[in-house]
C-alpha atoms as a PDB file:
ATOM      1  CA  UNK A   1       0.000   0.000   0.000  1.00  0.00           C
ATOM      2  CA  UNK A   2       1.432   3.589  -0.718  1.00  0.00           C
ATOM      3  CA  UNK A   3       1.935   6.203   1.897  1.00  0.00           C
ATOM      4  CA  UNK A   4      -1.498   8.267   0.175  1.00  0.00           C
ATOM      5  CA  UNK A   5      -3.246   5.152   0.457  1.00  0.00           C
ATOM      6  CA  UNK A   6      -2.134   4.668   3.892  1.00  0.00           C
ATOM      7  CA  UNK A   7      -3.406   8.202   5.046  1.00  0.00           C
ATOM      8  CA  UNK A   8      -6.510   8.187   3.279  1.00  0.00           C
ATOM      9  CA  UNK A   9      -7.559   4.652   4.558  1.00  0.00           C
ATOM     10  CA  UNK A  10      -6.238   6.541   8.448  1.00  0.00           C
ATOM     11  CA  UNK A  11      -8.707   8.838   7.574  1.00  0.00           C
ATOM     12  CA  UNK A  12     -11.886   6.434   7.194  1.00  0.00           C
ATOM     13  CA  UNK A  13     -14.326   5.843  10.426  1.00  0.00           C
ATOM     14  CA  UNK A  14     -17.535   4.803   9.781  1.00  0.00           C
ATOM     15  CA  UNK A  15     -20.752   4.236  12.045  1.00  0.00           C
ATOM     16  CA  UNK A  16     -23.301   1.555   9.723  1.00  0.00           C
ATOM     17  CA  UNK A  17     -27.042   1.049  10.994  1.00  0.00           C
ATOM     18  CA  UNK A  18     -28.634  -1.705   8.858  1.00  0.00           C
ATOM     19  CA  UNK A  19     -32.506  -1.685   9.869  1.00  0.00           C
ATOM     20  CA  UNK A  20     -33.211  -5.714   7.932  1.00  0.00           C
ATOM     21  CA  UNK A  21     -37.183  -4.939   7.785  1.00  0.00           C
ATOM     22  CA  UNK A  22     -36.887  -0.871   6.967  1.00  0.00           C
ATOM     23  CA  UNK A  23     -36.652   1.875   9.933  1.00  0.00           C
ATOM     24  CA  UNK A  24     -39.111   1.849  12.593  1.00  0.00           C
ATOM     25  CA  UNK A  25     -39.113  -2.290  12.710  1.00  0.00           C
ATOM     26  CA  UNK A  26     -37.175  -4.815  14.764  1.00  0.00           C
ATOM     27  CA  UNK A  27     -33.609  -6.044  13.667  1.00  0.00           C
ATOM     28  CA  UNK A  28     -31.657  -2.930  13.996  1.00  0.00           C
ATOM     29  CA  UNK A  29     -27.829  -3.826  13.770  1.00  0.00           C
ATOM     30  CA  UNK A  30     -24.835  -1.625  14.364  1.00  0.00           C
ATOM     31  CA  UNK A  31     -21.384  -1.666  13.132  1.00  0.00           C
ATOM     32  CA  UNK A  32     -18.329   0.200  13.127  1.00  0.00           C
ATOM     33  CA  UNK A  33     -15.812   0.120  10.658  1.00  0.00           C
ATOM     34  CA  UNK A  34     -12.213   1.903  10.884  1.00  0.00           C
ATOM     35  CA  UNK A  35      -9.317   1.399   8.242  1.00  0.00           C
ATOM     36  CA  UNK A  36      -5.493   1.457   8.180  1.00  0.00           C
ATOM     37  CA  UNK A  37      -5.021  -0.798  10.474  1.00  0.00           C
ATOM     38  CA  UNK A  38      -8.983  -2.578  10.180  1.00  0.00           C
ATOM     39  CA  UNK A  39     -10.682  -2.472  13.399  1.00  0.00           C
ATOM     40  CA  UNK A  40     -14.147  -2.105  14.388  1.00  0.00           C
ATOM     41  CA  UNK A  41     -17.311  -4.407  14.689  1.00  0.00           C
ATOM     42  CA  UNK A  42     -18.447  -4.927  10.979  1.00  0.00           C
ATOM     43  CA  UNK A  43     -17.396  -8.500  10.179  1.00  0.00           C
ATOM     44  CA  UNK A  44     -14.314  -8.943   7.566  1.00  0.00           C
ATOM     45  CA  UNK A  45     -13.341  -5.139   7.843  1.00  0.00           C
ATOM     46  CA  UNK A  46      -9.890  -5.870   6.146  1.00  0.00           C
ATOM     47  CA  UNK A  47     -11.925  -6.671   3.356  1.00  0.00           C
ATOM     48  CA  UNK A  48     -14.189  -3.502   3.758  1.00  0.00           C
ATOM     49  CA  UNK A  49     -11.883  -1.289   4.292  1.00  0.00           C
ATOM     50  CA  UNK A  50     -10.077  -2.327   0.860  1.00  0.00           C
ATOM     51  CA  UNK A  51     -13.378  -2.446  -0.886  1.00  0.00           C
ATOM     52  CA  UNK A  52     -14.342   0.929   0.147  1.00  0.00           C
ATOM     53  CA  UNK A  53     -10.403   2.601  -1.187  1.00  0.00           C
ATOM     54  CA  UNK A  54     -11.197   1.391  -4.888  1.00  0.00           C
ATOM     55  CA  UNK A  55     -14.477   2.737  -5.049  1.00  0.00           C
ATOM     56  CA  UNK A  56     -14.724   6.069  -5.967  1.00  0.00           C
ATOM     57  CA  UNK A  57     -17.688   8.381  -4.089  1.00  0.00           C
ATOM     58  CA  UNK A  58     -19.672   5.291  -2.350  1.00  0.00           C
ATOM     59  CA  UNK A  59     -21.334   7.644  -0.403  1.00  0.00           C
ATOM     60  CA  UNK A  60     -22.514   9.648  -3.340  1.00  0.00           C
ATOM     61  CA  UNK A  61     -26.134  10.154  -3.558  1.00  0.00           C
ATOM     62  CA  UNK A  62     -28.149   9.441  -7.025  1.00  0.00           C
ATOM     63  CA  UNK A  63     -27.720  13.012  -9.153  1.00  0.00           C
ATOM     64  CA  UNK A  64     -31.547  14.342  -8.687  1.00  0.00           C
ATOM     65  CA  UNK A  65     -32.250  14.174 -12.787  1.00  0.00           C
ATOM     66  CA  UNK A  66     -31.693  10.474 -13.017  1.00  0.00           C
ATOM     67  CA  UNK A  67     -34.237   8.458 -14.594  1.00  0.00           C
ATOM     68  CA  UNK A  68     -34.578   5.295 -12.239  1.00  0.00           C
ATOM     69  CA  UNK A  69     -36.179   1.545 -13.119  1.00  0.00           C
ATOM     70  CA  UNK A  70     -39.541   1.211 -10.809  1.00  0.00           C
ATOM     71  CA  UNK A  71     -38.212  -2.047  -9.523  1.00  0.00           C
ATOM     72  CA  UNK A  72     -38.924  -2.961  -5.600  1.00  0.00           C
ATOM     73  CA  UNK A  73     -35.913  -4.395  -4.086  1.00  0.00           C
ATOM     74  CA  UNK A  74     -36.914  -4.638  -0.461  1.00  0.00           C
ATOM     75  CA  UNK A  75     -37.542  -3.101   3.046  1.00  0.00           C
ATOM     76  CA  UNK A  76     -33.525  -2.905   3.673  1.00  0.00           C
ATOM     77  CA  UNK A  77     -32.782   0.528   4.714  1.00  0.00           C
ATOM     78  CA  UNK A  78     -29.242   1.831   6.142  1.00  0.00           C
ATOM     79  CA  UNK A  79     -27.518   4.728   7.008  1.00  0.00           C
ATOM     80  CA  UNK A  80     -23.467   5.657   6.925  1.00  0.00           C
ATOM     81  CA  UNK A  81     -22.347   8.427   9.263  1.00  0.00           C
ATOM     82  CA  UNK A  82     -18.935   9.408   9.967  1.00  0.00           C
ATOM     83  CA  UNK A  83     -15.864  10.051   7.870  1.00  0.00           C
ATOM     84  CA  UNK A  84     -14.357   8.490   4.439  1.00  0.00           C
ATOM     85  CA  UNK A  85     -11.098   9.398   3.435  1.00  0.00           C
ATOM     86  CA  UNK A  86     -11.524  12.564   5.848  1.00  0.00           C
ATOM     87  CA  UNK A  87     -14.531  13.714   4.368  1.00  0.00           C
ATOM     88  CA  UNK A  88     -18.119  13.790   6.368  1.00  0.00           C
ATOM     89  CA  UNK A  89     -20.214  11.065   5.377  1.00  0.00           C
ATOM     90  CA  UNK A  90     -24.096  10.921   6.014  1.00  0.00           C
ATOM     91  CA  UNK A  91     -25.594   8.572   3.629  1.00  0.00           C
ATOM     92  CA  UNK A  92     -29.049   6.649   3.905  1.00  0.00           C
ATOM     93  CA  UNK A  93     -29.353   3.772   1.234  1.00  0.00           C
ATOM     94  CA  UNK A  94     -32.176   2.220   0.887  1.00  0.00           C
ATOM     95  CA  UNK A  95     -33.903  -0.151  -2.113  1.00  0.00           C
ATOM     96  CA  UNK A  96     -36.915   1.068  -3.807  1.00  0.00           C
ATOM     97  CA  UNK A  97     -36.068   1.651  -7.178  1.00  0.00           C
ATOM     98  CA  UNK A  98     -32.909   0.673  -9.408  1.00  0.00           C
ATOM     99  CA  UNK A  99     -31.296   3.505  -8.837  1.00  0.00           C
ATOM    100  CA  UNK A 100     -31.460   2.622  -5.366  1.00  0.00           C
ATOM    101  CA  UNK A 101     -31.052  -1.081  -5.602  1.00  0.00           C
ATOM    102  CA  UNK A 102     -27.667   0.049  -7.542  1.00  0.00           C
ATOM    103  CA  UNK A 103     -26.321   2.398  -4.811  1.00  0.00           C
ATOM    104  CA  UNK A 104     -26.694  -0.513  -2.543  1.00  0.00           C
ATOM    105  CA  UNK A 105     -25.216  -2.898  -4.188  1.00  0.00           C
ATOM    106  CA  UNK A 106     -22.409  -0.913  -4.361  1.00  0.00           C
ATOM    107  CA  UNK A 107     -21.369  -0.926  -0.735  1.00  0.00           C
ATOM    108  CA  UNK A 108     -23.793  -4.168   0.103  1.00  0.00           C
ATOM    109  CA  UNK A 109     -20.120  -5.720   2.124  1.00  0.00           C
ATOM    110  CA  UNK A 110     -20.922  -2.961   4.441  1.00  0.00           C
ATOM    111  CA  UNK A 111     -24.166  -4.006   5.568  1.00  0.00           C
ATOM    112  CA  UNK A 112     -24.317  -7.879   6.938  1.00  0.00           C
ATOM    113  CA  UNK A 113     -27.415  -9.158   7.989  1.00  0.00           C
ATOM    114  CA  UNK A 114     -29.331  -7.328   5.733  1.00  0.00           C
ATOM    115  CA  UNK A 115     -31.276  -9.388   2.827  1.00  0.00           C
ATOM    116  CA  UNK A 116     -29.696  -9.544  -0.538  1.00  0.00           C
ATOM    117  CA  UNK A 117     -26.767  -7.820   1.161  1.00  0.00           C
ATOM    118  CA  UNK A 118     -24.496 -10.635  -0.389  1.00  0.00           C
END
């Protein structure tokens, strides 16, 4: 790993609530993920954490003018808070439309326990 890689993984501290059933129902987990070295809660957070350096903006939300597919992928809701590569990250993902299902699927290592989290 390279010395920017090494700082910006330093740099990454997440706080992941996966509600399994959508907010407001049972199931609620928690995790916490921290790179360079891997620590936290989230199972396999070596892997995570490498995961999350190749992707670029996973926190990004869908631009506003995007036409999404009406496709239902579940109840699965979570939120992201916290810092990524040193930048404040407050993301909710959820999966009610391709667009949606997409942005999940993304970062879907990130949430265990969820359905169709993989």
């Amino acid at each position: 790993m390279n010395v920017v890689a090494a700082i910006l993984l330093a740099s990454t501290s997440l706080h992941i609530t996966v509600w399994p059933q959508g907010i407001g129902h049972p199931g609620k987990k928690a995790y916490t993920l921290r790179c360079a070295p891997a620590a936290g809660t989230l199972p396999k957070r070596g892997t995570a954490c490498t995961k999350l350096l190749r992707l670029t903006r996973p926190f990004a939300p869908t631009p506003a003018d995007t036409a999404c597919t009406q496709i239902y992928g579940g109840l699965q809701e979570a939120l992201v808070t916290g810092r990524f590569r040193g930048t404040l990250v407050r993301a909710h993902f959820g999966r009610k439309n391709g667009c949606n299902i997409a942005r999940w699927n993304r970062v879907r290592f990130l949430f265990p326990g969820a359905s169709n989290s993989g």
